[in-house]
C-alpha atoms as a PDB file:
ATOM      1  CA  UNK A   1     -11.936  17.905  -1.977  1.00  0.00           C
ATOM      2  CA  UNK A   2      -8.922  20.293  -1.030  1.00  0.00           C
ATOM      3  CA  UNK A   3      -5.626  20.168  -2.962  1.00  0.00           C
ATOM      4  CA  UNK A   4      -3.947  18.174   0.400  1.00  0.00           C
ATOM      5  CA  UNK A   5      -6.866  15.812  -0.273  1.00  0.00           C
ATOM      6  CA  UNK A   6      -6.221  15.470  -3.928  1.00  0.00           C
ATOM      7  CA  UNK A   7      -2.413  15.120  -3.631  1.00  0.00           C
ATOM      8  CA  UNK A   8      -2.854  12.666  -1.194  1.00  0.00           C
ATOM      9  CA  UNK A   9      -5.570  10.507  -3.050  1.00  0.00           C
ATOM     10  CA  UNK A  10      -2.902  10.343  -6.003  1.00  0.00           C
ATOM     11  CA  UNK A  11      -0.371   9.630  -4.084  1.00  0.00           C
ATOM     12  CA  UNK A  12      -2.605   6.620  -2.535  1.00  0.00           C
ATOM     13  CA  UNK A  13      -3.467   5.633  -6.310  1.00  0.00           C
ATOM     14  CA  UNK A  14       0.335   5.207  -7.061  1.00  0.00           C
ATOM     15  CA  UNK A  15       0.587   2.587  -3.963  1.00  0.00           C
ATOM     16  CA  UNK A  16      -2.174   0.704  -4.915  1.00  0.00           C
ATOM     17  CA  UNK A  17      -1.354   0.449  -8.565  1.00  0.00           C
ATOM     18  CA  UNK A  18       2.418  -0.226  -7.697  1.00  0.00           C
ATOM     19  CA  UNK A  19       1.033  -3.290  -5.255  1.00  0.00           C
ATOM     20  CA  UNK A  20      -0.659  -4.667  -8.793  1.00  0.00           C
ATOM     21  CA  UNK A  21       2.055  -4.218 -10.931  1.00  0.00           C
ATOM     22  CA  UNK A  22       5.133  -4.018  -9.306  1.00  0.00           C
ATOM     23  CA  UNK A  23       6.392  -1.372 -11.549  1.00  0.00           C
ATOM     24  CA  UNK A  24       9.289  -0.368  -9.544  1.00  0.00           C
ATOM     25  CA  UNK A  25      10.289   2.565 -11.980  1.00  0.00           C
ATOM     26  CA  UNK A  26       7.731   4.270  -9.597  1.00  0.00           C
ATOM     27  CA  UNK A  27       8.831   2.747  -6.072  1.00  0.00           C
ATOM     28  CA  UNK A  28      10.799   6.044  -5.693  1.00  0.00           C
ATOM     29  CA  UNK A  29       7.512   8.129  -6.328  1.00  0.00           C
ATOM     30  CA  UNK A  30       5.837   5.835  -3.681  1.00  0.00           C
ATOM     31  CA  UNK A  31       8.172   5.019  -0.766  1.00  0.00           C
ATOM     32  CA  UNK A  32      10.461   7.308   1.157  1.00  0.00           C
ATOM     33  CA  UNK A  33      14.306   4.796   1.068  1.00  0.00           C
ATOM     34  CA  UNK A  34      14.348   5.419   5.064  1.00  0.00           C
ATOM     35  CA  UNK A  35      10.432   4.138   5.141  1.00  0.00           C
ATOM     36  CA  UNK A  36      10.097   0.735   7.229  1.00  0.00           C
ATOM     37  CA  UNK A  37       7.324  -1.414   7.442  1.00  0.00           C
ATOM     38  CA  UNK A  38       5.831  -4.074  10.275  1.00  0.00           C
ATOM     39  CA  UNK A  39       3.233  -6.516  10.802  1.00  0.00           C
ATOM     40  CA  UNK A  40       2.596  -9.862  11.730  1.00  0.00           C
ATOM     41  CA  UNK A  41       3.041 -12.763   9.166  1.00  0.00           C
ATOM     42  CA  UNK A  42       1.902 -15.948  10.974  1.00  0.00           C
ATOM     43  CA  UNK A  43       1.860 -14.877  13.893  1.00  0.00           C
ATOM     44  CA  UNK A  44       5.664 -13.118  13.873  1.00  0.00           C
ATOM     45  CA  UNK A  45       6.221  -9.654  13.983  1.00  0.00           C
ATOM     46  CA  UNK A  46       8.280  -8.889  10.328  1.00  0.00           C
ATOM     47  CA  UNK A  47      10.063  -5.799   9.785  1.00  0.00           C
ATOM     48  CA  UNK A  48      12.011  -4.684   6.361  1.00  0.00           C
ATOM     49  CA  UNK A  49      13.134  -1.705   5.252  1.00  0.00           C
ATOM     50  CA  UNK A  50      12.008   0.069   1.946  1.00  0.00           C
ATOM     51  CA  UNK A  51      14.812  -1.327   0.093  1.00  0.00           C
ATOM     52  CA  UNK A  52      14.025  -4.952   1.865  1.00  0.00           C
ATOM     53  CA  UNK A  53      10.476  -4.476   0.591  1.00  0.00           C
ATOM     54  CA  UNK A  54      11.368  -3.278  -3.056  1.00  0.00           C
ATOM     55  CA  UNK A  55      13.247  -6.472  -3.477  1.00  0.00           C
ATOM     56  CA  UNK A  56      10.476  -8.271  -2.844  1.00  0.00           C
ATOM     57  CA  UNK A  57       8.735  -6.781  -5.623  1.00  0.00           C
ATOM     58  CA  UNK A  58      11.259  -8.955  -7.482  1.00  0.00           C
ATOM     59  CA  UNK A  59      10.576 -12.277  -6.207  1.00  0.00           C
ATOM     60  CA  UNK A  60       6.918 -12.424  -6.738  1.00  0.00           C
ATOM     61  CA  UNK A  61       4.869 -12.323  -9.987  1.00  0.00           C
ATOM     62  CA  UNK A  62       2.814  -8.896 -10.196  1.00  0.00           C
ATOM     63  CA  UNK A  63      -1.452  -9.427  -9.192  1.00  0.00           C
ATOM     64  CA  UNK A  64      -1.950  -8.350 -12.677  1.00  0.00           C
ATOM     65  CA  UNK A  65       0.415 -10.404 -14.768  1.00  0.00           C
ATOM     66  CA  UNK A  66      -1.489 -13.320 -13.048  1.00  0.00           C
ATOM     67  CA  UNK A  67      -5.422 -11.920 -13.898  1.00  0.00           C
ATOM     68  CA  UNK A  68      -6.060 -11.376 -10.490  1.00  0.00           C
ATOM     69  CA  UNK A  69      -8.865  -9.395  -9.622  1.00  0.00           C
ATOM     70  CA  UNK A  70      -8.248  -6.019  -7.887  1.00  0.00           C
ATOM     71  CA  UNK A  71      -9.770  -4.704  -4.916  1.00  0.00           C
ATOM     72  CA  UNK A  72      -9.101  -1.682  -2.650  1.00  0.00           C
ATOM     73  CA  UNK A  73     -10.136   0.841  -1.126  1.00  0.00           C
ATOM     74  CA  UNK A  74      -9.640   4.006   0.920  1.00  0.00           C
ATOM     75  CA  UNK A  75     -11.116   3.483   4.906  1.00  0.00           C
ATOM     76  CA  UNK A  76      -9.632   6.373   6.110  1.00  0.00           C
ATOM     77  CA  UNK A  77      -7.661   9.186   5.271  1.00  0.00           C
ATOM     78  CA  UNK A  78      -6.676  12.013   8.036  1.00  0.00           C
ATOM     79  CA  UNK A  79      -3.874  15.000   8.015  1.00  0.00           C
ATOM     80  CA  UNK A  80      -2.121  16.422  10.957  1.00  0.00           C
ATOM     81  CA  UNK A  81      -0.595  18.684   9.164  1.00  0.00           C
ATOM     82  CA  UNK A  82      -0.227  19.903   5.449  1.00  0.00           C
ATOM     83  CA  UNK A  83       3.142  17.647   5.153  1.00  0.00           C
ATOM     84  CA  UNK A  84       1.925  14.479   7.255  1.00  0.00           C
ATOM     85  CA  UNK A  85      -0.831  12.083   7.076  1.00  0.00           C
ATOM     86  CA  UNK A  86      -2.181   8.691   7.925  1.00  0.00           C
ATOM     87  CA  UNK A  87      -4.405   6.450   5.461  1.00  0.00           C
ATOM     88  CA  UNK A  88      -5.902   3.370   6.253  1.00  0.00           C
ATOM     89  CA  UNK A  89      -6.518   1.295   3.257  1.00  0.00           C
ATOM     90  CA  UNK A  90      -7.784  -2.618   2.282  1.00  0.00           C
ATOM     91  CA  UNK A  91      -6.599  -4.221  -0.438  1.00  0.00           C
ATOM     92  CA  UNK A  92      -5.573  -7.112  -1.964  1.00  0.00           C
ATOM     93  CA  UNK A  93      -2.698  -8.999  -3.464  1.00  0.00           C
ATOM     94  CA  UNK A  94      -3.842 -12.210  -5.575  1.00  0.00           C
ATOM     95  CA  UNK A  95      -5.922 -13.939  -2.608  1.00  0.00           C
ATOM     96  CA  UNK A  96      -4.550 -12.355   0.425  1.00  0.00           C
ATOM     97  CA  UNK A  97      -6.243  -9.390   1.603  1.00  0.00           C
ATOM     98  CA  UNK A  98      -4.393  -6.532   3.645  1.00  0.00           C
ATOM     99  CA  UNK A  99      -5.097  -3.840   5.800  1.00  0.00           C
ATOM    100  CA  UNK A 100      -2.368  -1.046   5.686  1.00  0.00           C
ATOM    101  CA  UNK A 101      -1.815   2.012   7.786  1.00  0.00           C
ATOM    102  CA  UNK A 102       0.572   4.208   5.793  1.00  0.00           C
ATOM    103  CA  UNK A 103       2.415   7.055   7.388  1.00  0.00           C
ATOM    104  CA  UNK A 104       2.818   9.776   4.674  1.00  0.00           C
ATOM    105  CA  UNK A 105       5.292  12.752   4.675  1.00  0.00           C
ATOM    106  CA  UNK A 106       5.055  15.338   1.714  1.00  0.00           C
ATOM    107  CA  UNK A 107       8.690  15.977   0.629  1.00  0.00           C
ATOM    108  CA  UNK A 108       9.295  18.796  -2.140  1.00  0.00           C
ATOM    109  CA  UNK A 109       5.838  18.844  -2.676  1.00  0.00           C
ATOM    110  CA  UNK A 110       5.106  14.724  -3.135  1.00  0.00           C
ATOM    111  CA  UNK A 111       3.729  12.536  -0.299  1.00  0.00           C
ATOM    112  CA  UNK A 112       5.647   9.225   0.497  1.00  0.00           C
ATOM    113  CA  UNK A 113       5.329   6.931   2.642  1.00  0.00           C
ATOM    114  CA  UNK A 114       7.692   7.101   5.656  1.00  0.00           C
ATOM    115  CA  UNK A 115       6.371   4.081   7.714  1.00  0.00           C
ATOM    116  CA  UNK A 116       4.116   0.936   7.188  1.00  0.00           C
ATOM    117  CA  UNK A 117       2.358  -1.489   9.527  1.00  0.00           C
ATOM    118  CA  UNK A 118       0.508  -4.048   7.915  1.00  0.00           C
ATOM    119  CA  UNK A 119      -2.301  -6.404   8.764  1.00  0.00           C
ATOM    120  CA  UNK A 120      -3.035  -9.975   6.483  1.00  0.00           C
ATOM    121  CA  UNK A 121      -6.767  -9.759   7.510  1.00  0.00           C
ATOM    122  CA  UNK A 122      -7.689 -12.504   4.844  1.00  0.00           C
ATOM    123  CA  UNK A 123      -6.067 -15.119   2.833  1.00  0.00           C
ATOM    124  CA  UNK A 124      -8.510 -17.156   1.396  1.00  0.00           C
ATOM    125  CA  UNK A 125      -9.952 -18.378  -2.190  1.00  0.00           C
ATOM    126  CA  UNK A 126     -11.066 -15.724  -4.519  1.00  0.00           C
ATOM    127  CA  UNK A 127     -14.933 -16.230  -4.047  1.00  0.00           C
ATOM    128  CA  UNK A 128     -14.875 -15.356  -0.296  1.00  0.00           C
ATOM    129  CA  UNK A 129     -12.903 -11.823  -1.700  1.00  0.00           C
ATOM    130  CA  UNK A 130     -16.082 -10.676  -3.424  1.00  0.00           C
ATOM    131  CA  UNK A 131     -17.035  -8.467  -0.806  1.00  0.00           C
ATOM    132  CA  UNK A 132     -14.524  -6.002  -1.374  1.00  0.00           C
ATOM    133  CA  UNK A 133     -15.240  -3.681  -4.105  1.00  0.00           C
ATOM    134  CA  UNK A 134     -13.585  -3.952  -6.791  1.00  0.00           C
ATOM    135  CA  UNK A 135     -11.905  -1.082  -8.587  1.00  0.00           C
END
């Protein structure tokens, strides 16, 4: 694995573990403020701004403090350059699963996220989740 490869694996790890515990003394490490993020939430196109999206954060309880089981994982990662990437990445939040495409910039040497777009590909009960591995 190359250093760009490493960087940007941690980098995903942060993400993922923010979306569990919604430690937001790390949003800053995660998400670039002028970052916005779409997708479709039944069947409307959403958009909200970093900030818009941190708050959030606030109005939910985290996966973890509710024992729900984690599961993500990396489908794709791919660099255009050594300061810009794209991941693709499954995961999920209590039942609902997601399918993100992150836009990553690296900024004084840490990648952030610059843009979002978002997919709800499940939201079901937890035994239909067991497909996903688990991390």
């Amino acid at each position: 694995m190359t250093d760009r490869q490493t960087s940007l694996t941690q980098a995903v790890q942060r993400y993922l573990d923010l979306c569990q515990d919604n430690d937001l003394s790390r949003f800053d490490r995660v998400f670039r403020p002028t970052a916005q993020l779409h997708g479709f939430v039944e069947g409307v196109l959403k958009k909200s701004t970093a900030a818009e999206f941190r708050d959030g954060f606030l109005s939910r309880p985290s996966p973890i403090s509710q024992g729900s089981p984690r599961a993500d994982e990396i489908l794709l990662m791919d660099f255009a350059s050594d300061t810009q990437a794209m991941t693709k990445l499954r995961l999920r939040i209590n039942n609902t699963i997601y399918v993100d495409y992150l836009t990553w910039h690296r900024i004084d040497g840490e990648w952030l996220i610059t843009a979002k777009g978002f997919h709800i590909e499940a939201a079901t009960p937890a035994q239909t989740l067991a497909t996903i591995r688990t991390s």
